[in-house]
Protein backbone atom coordinates (compact mmCIF):
# COMPACT_ATOMS: atom_id res chain seq x y z
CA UNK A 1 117.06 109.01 137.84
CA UNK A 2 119.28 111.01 135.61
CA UNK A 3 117.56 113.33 132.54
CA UNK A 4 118.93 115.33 130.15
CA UNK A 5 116.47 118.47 129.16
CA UNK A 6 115.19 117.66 125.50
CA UNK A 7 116.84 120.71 123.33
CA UNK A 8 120.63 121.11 124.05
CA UNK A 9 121.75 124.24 124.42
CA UNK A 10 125.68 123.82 123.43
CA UNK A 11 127.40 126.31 121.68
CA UNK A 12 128.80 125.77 118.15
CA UNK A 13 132.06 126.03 116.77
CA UNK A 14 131.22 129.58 114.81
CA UNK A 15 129.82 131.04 117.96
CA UNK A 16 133.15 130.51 119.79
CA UNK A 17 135.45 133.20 119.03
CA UNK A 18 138.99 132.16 118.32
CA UNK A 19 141.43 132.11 121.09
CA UNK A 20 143.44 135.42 121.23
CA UNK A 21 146.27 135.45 123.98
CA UNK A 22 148.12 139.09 124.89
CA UNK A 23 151.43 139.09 123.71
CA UNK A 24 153.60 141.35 125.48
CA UNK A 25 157.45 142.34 125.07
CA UNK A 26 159.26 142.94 128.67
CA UNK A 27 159.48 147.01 128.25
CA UNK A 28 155.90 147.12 127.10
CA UNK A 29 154.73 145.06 130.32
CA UNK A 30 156.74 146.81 132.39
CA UNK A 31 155.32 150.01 131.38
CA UNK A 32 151.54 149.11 131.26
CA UNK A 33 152.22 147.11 134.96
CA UNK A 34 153.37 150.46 136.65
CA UNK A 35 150.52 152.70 134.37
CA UNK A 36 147.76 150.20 135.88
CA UNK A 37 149.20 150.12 139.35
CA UNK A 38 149.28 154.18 139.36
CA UNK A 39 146.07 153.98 138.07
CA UNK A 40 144.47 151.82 140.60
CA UNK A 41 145.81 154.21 142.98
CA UNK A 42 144.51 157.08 141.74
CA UNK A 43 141.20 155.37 140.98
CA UNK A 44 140.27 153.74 144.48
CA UNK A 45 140.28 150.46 142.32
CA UNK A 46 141.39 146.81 143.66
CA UNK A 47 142.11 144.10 140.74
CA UNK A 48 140.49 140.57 141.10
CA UNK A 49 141.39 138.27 138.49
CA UNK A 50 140.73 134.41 137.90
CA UNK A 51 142.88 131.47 137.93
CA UNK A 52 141.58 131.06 134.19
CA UNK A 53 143.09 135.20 132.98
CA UNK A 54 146.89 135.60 132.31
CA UNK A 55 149.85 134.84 134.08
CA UNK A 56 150.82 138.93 133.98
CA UNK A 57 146.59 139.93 135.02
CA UNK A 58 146.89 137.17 138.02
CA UNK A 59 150.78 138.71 139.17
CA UNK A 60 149.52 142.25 139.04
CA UNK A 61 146.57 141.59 140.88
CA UNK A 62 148.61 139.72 143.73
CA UNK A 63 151.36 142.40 143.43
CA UNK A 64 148.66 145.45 143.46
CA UNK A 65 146.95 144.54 146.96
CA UNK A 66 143.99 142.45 144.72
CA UNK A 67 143.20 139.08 144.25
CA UNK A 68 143.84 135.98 142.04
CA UNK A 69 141.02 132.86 143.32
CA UNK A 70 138.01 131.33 141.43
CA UNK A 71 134.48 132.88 140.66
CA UNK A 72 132.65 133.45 143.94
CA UNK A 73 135.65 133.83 146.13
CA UNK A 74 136.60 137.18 143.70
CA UNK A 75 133.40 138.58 144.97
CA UNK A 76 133.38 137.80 148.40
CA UNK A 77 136.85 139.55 148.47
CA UNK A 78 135.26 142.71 146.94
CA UNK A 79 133.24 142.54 150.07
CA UNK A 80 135.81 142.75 152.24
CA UNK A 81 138.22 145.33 150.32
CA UNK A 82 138.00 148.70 151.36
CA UNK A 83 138.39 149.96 147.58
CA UNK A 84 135.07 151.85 146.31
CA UNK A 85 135.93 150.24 142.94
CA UNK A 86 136.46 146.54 141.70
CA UNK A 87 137.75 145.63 138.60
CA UNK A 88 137.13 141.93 137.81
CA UNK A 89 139.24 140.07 135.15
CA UNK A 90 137.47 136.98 134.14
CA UNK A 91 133.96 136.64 132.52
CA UNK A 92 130.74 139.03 132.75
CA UNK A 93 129.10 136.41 135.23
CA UNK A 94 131.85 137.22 137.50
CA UNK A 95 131.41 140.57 137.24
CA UNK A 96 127.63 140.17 137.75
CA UNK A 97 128.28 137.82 140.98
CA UNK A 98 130.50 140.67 142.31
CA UNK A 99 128.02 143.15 141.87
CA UNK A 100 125.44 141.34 142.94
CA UNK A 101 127.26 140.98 146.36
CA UNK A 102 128.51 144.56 146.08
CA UNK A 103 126.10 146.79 144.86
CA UNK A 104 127.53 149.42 146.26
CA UNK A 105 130.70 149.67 144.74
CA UNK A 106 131.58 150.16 140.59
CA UNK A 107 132.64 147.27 138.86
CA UNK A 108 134.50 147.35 135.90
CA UNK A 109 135.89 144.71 133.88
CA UNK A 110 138.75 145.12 130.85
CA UNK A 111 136.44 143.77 128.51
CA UNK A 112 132.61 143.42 128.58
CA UNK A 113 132.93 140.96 125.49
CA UNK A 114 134.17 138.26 127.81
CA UNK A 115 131.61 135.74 127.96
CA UNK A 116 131.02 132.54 129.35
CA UNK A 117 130.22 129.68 126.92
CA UNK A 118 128.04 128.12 129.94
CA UNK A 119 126.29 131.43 130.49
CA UNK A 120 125.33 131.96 126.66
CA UNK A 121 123.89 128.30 126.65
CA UNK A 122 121.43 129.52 129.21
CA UNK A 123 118.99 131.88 127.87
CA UNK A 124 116.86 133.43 130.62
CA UNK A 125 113.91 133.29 129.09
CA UNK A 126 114.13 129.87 127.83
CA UNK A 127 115.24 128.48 131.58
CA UNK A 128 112.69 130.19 133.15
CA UNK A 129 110.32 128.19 131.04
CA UNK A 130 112.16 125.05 131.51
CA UNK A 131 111.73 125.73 135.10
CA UNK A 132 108.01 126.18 135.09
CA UNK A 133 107.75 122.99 133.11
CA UNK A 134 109.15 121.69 136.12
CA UNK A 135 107.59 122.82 139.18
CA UNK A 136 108.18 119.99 141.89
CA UNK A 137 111.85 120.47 141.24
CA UNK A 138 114.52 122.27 143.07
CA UNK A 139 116.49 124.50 141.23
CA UNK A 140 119.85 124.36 141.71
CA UNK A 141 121.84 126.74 139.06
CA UNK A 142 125.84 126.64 138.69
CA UNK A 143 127.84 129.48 139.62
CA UNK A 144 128.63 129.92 135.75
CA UNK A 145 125.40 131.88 134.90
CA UNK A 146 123.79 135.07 134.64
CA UNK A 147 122.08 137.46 137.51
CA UNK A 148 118.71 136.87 135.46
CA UNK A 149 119.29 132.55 135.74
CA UNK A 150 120.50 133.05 139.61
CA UNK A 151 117.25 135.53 139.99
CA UNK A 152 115.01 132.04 138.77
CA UNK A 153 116.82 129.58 140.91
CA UNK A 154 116.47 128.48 144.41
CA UNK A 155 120.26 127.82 145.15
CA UNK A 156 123.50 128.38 143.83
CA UNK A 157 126.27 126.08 144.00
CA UNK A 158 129.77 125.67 143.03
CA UNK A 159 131.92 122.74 142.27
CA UNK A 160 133.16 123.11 145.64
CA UNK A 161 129.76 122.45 147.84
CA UNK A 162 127.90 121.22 145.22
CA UNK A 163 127.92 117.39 146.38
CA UNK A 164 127.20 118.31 150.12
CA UNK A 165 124.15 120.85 148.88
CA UNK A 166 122.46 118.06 146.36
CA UNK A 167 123.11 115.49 149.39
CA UNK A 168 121.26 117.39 151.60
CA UNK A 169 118.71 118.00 149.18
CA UNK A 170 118.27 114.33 148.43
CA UNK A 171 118.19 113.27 152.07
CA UNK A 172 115.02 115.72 151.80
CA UNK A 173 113.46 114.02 149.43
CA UNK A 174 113.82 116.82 146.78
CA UNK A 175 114.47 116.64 142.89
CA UNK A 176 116.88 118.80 141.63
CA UNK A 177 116.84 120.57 138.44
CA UNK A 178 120.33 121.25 137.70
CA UNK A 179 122.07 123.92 135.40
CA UNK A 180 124.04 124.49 132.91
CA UNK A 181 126.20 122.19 132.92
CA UNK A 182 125.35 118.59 131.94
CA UNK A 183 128.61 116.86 133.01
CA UNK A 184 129.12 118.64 136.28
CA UNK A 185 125.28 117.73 136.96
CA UNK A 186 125.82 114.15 135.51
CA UNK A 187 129.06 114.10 137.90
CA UNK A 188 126.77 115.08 140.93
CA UNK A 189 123.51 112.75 140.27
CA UNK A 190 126.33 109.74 140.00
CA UNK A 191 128.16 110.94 142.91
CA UNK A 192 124.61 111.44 145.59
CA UNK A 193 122.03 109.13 143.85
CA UNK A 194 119.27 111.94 143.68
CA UNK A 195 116.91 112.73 141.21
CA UNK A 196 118.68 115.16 138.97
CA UNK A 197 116.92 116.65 135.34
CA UNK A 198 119.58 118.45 133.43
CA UNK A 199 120.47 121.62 131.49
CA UNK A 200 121.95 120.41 128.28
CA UNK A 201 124.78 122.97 128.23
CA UNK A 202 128.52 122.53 128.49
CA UNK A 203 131.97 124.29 128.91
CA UNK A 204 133.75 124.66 125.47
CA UNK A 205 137.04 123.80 127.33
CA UNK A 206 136.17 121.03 129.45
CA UNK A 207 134.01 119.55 127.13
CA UNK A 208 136.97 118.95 125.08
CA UNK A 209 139.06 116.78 126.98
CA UNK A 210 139.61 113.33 125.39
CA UNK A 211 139.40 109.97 127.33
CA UNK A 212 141.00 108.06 124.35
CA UNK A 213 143.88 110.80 124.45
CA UNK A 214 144.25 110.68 127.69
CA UNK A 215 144.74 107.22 128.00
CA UNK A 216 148.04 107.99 125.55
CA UNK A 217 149.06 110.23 127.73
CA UNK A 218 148.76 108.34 130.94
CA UNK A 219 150.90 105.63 129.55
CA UNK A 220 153.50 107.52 128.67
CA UNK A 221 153.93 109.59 131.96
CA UNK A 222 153.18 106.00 134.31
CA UNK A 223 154.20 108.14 137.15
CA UNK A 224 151.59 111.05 137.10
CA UNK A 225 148.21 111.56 138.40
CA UNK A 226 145.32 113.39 136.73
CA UNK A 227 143.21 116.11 138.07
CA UNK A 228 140.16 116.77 136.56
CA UNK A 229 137.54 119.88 137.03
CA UNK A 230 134.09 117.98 136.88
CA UNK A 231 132.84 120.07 134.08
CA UNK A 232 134.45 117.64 132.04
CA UNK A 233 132.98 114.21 130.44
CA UNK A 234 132.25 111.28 131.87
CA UNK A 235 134.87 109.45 130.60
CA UNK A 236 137.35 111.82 131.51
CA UNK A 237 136.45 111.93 135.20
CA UNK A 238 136.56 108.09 135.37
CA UNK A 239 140.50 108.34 134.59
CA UNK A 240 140.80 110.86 136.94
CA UNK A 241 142.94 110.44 140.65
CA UNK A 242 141.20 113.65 141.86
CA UNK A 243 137.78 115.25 140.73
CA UNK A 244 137.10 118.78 142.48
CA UNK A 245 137.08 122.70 142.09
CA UNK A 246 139.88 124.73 140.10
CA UNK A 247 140.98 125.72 144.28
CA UNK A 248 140.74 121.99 145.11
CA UNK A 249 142.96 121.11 142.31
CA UNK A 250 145.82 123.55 143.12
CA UNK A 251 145.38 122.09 146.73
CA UNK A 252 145.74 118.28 145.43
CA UNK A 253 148.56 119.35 143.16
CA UNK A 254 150.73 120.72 146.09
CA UNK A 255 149.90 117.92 148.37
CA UNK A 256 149.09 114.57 146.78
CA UNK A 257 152.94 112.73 146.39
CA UNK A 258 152.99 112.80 142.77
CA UNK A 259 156.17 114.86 140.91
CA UNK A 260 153.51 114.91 137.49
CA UNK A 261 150.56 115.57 137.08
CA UNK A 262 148.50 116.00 133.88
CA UNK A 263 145.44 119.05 134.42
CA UNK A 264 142.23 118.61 132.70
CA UNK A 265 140.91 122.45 133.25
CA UNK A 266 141.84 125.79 131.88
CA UNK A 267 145.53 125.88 131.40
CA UNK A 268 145.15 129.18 132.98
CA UNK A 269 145.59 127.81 136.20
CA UNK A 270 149.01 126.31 135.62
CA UNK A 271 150.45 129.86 137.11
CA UNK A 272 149.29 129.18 140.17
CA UNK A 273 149.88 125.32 140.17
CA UNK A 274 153.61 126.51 139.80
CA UNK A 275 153.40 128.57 142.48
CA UNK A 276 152.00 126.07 144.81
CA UNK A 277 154.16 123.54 143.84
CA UNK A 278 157.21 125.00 142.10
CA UNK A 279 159.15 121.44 141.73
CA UNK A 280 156.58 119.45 140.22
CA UNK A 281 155.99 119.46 136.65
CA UNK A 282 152.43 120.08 134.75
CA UNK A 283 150.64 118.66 131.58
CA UNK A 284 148.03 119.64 129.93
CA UNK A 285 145.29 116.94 129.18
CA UNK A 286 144.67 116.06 125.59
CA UNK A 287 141.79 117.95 123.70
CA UNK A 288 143.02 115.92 120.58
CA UNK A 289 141.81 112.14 119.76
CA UNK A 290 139.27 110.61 117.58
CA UNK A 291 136.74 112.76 116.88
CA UNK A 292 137.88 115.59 118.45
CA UNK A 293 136.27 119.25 118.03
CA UNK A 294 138.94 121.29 120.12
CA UNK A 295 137.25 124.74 119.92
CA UNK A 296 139.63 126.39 122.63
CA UNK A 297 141.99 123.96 123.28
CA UNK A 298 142.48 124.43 126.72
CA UNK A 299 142.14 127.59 127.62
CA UNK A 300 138.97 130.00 127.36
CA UNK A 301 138.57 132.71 124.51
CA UNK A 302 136.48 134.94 126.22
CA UNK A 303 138.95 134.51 129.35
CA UNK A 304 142.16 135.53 126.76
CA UNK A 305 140.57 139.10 126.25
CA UNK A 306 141.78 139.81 129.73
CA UNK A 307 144.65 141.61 129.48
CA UNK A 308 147.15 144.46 130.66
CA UNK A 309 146.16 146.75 127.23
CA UNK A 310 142.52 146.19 128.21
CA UNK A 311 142.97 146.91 131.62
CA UNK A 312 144.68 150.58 130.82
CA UNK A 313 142.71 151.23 128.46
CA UNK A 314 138.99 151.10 130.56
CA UNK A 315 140.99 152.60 133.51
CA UNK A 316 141.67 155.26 131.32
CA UNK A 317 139.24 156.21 129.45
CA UNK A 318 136.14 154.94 131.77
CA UNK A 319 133.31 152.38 130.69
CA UNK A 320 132.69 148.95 130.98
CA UNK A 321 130.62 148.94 133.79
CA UNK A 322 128.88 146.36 135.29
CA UNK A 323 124.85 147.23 135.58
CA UNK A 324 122.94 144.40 137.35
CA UNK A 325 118.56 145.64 137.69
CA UNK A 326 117.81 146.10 141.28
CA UNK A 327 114.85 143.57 141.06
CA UNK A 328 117.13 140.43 139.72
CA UNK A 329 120.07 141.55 141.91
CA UNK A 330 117.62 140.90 145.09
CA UNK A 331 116.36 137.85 143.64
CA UNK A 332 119.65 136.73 142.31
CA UNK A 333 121.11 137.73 145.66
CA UNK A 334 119.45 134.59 147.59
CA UNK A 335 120.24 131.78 146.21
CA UNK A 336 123.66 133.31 146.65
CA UNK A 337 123.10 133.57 150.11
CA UNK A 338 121.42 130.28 150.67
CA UNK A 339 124.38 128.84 149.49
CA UNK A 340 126.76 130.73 152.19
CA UNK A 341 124.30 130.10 154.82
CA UNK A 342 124.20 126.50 154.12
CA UNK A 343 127.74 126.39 153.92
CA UNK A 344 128.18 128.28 157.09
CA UNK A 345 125.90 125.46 159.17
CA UNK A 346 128.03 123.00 157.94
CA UNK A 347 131.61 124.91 158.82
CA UNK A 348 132.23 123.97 154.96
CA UNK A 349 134.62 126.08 153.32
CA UNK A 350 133.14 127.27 150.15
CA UNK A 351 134.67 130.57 149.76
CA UNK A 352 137.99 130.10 148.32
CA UNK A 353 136.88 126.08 147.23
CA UNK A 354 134.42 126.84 144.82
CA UNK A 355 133.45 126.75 141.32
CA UNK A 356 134.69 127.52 137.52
């Protein structure tokens, strides 16, 4: 059984903002690179940054003693770092998750306007009455949403785990109620058979991708394989040579025999795709075909406000906190850890193969 929950909960065109990307000259990177690493010095700070945020955010982080890796790994690093500061550039969920896991430590991020298009199509209040609507289900919520969703849910997953966890489930006899994300869910229910009611929300970048352009593009580059994040559509999976995690894609990339390969996820990620694999060559996957609605075109708004000004400036002058209530951070807190602890019974790597 596959459902889809009756009101969908997609964002719009005019509530994405338009894409924005940092534009830097070599002198003026050079001086804000060695301001922010003086800074973090000074400051007790470590910088964890997402595959998704800018080539210069990812380098400095790596260069700085930080971290570049996907949602939930960023926070489990905070764990381990000595620093009594993080700053986390990505979206506010991330810095949520990290203080969630952290609540000891500040977290700052460069700009508290960085939003995730999943997390805005989940309103709290709305999903907690979903939920109750739905009391014999398990509720499983994506890594992409806020403390006050995780604080409602019984487990978290990420792309990584996610088909072992709903497995599991199903060999339980559960039903899962899945969230946000339709397609990743939909990619899941296919992929394990259980009985999955879904969210109606969606990524604004994934959602994007085009079978019908893709197609194009396949027969013009015979030769390449595609790797596809599975919060992408149905269609767009089904051309796919490798479905998984924005870590699990930099892993196939490196190792699967192809020299090309086109990427349907944020072309954020290409910096470290190079990196991994510095002789092969990359391709975006079409947004563009018939009846196309590209929105962000391949690469997150709310992820572009990361950037090296941003970074000085709340380094400098202070703010941009991250504040997570006591009471949802302990209830947001288990389904966090029922997710490690799960992962951990199975040896499964999840940190570092995870989600968004």
């Amino acid at each position: 059984m596959n459902a889809v929950a009756a009101r969908p909960h997609r964002l719009t065109p005019d509530q994405v903002p338009d894409t924005v990307v940092e534009v830097l000259d070599r002198d003026e990177k050079a001086e804000l690179t060695e301001r922010i690493r003086r800074l973090l010095r000074e400051q007790d700070a470590t910088l964890v940054a997402h595959y998704y945020t800018s080539p210069e955010l990812q380098e400095l982080a790596d260069a700085s003693g930080g971290y570049v890796s996907d949602s939930l790994d960023m926070a489990r690093f905070g764990t381990e770092c000595a620093s009594s500061t993080l700053i986390v550039a990505g979206v506010r969920f991330m810095g949520e998750t990290a203080k969630i896991l952290n609540p000891e430590k500040r977290v700052l991020m460069p700009d508290l306007g960085a939003e995730c298009s999943l997390d805005l199509g989940c309103p709290p209040d709305e999903f907690a009455a979903f939920c109750d609507a739905h009391p014999d289900r398990e509720v499983v919520v994506y890594a992409n949403t806020s403390a006050a969703v995780k604080a409602r849910a019984d487990w978290m997953a990420t792309s990584g785990i996610a088909l072992d966890l709903v497995r599991h489930l199903h060999a339980e006899g559960r039903k899962i109620l899945w969230a946000p994300d339709r397609h990743l869910g939909a990619w899941v229910q296919k992929e394990t058979g259980a009985d999955v009611l879904l969210w109606d929300g969606a990524c604004v970048v994934h959602e994007a991708f085009k079978a019908d352009g893709l197609r194009v593009l396949k027969a013009e580059h015979p030769g390449a394989m595609v790797l596809v994040h599975p919060e992408s559509p149905a269609d767009v999976i089904a051309l796919a040579d490798f479905v998984g995690s924005t870590t699990g894609i930099i892993k196939a990339a490196k190792e699967l025999p192809a020299d090309t390969f086109i990427v349907a996820t944020d072309n954020g990620i290409f910096h470290k795709m190079r990196e991994a694999a510095p002789h092969k060559t990359f391709i975006e996957a079409p947004t563009g075909g018939k009846g196309a609605t590209c929105v962000s075109c391949a690469h997150c708004p709310w992820m572009a406000m990361n950037g090296l000004r941003s970074l000085a400036r709340v380094l400098e002058r202070g703010g941009n906190e991250i504040h997570v209530d006591p009471t949802i951070r302990e209830r947001a807190a288990r389904p966090i850890q029922r997710l490690l602890d799960f992962a951990r019974s199975r040896r499964a790597v999840v940190l570092g193969n995870n989600d968004a």
